[in-house]
C-alpha atoms as a PDB file:
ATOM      1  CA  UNK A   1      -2.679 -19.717  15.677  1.00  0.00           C
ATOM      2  CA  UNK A   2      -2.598 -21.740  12.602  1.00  0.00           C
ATOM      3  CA  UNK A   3       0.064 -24.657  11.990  1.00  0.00           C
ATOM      4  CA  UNK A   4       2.959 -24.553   9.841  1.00  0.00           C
ATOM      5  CA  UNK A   5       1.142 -26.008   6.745  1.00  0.00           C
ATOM      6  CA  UNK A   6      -1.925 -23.757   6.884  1.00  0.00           C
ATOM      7  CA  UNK A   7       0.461 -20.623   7.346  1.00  0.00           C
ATOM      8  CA  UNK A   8       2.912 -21.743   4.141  1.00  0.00           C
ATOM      9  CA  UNK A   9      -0.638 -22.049   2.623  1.00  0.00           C
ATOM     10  CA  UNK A  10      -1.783 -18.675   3.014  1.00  0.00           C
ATOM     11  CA  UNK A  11       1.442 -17.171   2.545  1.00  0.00           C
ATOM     12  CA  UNK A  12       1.262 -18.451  -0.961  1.00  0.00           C
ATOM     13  CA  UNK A  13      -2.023 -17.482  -2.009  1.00  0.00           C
ATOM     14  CA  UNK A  14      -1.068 -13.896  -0.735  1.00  0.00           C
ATOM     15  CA  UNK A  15       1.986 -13.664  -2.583  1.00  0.00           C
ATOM     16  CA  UNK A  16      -0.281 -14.070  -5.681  1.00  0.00           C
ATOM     17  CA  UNK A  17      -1.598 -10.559  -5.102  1.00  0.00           C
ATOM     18  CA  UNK A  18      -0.298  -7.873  -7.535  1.00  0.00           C
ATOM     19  CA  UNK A  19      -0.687  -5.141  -8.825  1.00  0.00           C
ATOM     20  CA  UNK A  20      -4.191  -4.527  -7.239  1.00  0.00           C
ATOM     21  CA  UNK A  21      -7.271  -2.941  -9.359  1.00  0.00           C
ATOM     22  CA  UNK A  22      -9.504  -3.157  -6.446  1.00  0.00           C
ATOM     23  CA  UNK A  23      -8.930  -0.428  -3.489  1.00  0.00           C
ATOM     24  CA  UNK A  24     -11.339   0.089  -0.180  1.00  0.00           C
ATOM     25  CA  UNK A  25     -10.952   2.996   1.662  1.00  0.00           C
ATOM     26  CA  UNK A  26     -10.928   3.125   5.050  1.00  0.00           C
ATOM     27  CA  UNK A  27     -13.037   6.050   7.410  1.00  0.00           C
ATOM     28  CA  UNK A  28     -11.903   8.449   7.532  1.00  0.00           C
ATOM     29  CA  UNK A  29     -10.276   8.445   3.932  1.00  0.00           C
ATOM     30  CA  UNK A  30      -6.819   8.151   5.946  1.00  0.00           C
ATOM     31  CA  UNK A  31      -5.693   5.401   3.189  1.00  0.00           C
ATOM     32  CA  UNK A  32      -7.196   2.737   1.281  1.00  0.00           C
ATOM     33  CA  UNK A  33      -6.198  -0.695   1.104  1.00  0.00           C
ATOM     34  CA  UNK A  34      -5.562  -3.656  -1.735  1.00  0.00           C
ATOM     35  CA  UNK A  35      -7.813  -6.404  -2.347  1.00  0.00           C
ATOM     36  CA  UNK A  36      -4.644  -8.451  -0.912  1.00  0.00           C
ATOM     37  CA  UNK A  37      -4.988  -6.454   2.305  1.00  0.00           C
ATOM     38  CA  UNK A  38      -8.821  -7.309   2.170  1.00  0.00           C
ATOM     39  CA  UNK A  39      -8.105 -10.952   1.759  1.00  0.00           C
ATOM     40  CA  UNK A  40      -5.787 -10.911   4.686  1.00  0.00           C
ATOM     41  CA  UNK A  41      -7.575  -8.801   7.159  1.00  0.00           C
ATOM     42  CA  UNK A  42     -10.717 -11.580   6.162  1.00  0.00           C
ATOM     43  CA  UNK A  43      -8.525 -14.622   6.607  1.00  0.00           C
ATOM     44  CA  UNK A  44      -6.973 -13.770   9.661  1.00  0.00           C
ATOM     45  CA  UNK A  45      -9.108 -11.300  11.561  1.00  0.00           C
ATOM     46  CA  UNK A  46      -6.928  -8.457  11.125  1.00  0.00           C
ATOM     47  CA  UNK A  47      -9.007  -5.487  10.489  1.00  0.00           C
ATOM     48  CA  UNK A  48      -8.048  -3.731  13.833  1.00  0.00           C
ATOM     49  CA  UNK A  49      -4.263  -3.946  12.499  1.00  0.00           C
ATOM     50  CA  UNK A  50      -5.495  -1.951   9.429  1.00  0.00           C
ATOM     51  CA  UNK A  51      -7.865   0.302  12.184  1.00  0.00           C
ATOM     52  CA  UNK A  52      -4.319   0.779  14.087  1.00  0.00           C
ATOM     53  CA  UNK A  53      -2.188   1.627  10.828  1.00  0.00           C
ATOM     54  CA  UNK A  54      -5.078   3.966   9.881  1.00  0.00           C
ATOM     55  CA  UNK A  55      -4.817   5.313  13.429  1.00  0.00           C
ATOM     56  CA  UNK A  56      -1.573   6.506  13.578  1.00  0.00           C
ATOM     57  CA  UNK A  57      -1.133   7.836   9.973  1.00  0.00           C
ATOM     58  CA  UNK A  58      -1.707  11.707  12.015  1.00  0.00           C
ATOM     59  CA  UNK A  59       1.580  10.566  13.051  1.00  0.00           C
ATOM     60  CA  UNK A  60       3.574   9.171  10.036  1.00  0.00           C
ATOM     61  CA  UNK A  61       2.676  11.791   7.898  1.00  0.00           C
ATOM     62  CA  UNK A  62       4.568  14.124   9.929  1.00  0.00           C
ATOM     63  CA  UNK A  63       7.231  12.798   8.890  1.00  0.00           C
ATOM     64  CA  UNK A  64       8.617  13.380   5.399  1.00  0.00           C
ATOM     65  CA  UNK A  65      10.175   9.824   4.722  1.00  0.00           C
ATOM     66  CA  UNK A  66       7.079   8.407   5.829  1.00  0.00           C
ATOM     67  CA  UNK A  67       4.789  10.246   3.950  1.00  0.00           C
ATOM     68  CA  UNK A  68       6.118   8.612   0.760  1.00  0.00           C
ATOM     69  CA  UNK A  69       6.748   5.097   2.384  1.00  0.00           C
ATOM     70  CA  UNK A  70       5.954   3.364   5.545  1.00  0.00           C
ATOM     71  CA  UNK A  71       6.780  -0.411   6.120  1.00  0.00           C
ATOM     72  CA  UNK A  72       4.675  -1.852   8.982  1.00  0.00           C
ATOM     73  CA  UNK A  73       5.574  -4.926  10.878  1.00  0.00           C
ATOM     74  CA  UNK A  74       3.414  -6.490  13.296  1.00  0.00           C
ATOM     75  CA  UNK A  75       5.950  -9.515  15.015  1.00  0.00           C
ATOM     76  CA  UNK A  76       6.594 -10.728  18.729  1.00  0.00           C
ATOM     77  CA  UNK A  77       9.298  -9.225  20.739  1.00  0.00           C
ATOM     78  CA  UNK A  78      10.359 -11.518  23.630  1.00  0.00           C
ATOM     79  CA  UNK A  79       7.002 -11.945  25.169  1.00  0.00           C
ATOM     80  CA  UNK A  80       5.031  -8.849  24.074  1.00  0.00           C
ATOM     81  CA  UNK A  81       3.687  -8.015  20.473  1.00  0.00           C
ATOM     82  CA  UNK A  82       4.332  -4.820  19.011  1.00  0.00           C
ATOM     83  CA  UNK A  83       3.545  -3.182  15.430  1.00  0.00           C
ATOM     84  CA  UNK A  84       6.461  -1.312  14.324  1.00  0.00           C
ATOM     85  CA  UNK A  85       6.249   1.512  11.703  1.00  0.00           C
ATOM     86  CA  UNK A  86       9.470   2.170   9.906  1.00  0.00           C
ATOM     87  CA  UNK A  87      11.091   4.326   7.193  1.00  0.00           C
ATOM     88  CA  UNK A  88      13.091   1.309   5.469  1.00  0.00           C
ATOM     89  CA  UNK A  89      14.093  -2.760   6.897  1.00  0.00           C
ATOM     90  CA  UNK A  90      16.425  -0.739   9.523  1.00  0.00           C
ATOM     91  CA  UNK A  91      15.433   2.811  10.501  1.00  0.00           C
ATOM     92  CA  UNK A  92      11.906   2.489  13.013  1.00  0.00           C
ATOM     93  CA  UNK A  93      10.099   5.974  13.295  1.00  0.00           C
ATOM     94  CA  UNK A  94       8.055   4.272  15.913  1.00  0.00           C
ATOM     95  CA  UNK A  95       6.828   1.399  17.909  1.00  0.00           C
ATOM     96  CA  UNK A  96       3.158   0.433  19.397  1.00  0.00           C
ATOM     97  CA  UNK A  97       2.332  -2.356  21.720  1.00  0.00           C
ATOM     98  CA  UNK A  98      -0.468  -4.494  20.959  1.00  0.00           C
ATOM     99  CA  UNK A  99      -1.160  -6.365  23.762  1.00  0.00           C
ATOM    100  CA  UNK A 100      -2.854  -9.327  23.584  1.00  0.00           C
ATOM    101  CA  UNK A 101      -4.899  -8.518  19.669  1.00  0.00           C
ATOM    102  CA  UNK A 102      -5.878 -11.797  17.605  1.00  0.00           C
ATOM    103  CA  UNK A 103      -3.524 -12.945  15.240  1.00  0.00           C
ATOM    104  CA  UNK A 104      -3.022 -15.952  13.223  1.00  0.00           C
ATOM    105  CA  UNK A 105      -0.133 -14.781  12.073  1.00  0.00           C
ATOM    106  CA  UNK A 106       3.259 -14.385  14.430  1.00  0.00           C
ATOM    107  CA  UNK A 107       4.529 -11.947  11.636  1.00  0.00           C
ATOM    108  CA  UNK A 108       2.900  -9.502   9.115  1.00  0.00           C
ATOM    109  CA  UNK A 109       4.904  -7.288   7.203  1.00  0.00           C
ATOM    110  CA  UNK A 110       2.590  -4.408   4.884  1.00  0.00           C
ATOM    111  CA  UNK A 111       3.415  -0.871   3.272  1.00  0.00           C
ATOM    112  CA  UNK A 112       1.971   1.985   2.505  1.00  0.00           C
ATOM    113  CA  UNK A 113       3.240   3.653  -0.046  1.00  0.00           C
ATOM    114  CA  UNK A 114       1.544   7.291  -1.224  1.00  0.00           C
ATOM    115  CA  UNK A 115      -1.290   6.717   0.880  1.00  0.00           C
ATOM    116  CA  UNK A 116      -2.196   2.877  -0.045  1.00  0.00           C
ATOM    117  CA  UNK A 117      -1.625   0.296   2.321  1.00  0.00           C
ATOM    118  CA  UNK A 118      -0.611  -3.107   0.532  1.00  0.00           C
ATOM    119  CA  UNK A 119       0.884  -6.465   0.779  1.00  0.00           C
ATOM    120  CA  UNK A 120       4.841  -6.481  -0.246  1.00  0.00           C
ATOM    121  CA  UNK A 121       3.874  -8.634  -3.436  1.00  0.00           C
ATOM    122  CA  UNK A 122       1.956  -5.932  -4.611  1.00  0.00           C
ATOM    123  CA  UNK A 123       3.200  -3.558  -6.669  1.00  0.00           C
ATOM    124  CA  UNK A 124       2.390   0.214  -6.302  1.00  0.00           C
ATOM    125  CA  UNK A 125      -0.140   1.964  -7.786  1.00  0.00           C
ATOM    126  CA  UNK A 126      -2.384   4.945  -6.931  1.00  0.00           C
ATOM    127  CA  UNK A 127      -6.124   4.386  -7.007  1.00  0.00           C
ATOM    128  CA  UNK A 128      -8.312   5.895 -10.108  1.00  0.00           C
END
């Protein structure tokens, strides 16, 4: 868990991502992902929160709204963690416990939007 200063911090130098020319795909080809993402997943150990979001994209794409936008929050719910997937800020699709999964972070908040998972300071764009 990091302290209040470190988080601020980071939170900074990720809101200085935009507008991404750098995309990794991730096996199966189910997305790709930012450089932010990258950066993130590094910094705070969360490549099995882009594994799960990966995951469960059989799922999202069934449904229409999601398969244009998807807004991912991984927070704390009274004492359990859960990533929810949702359609906007108010409408979930669906909810997944986490357990006990590494985070440095109590909150992370990414989209995917036509198929490319991103920070919310980056802007959309498809990959060449």
């Amino acid at each position: 868990m990091m302290d209040l200063m470190e988080e601020d911090a980071l939170r900074r130098q990720l809101a200085q991502f935009r507008r991404s020319e750098e995309f990794y795909p991730h096996p199966p080809h189910a997305l790709v992902y930012t450089a932010g993402v990258r950066f993130l997943a590094e910094r705070c150990g969360l490549f099995w929160l882009i594994d799960l979001i990966a995951v469960w994209q059989w799922r999202a794409l069934r449904d229409p709204d999601l398969a244009i936008f998807q807004l991912w929050e991984l927070q704390r719910i009274g004492t359990r963690r859960i990533l929810l997937c949702k359609r906007d800020s108010d409408n979930v699709a669906f909810a997944l416990p986490v357990g006990d999964r590494h985070s440095a972070l109590e909150y992370v908040s990414l989209f995917v939007q036509f198929g490319v998972l991103m920070l919310p300071s980056e802007k959309s764009r498809a990959p060449r």
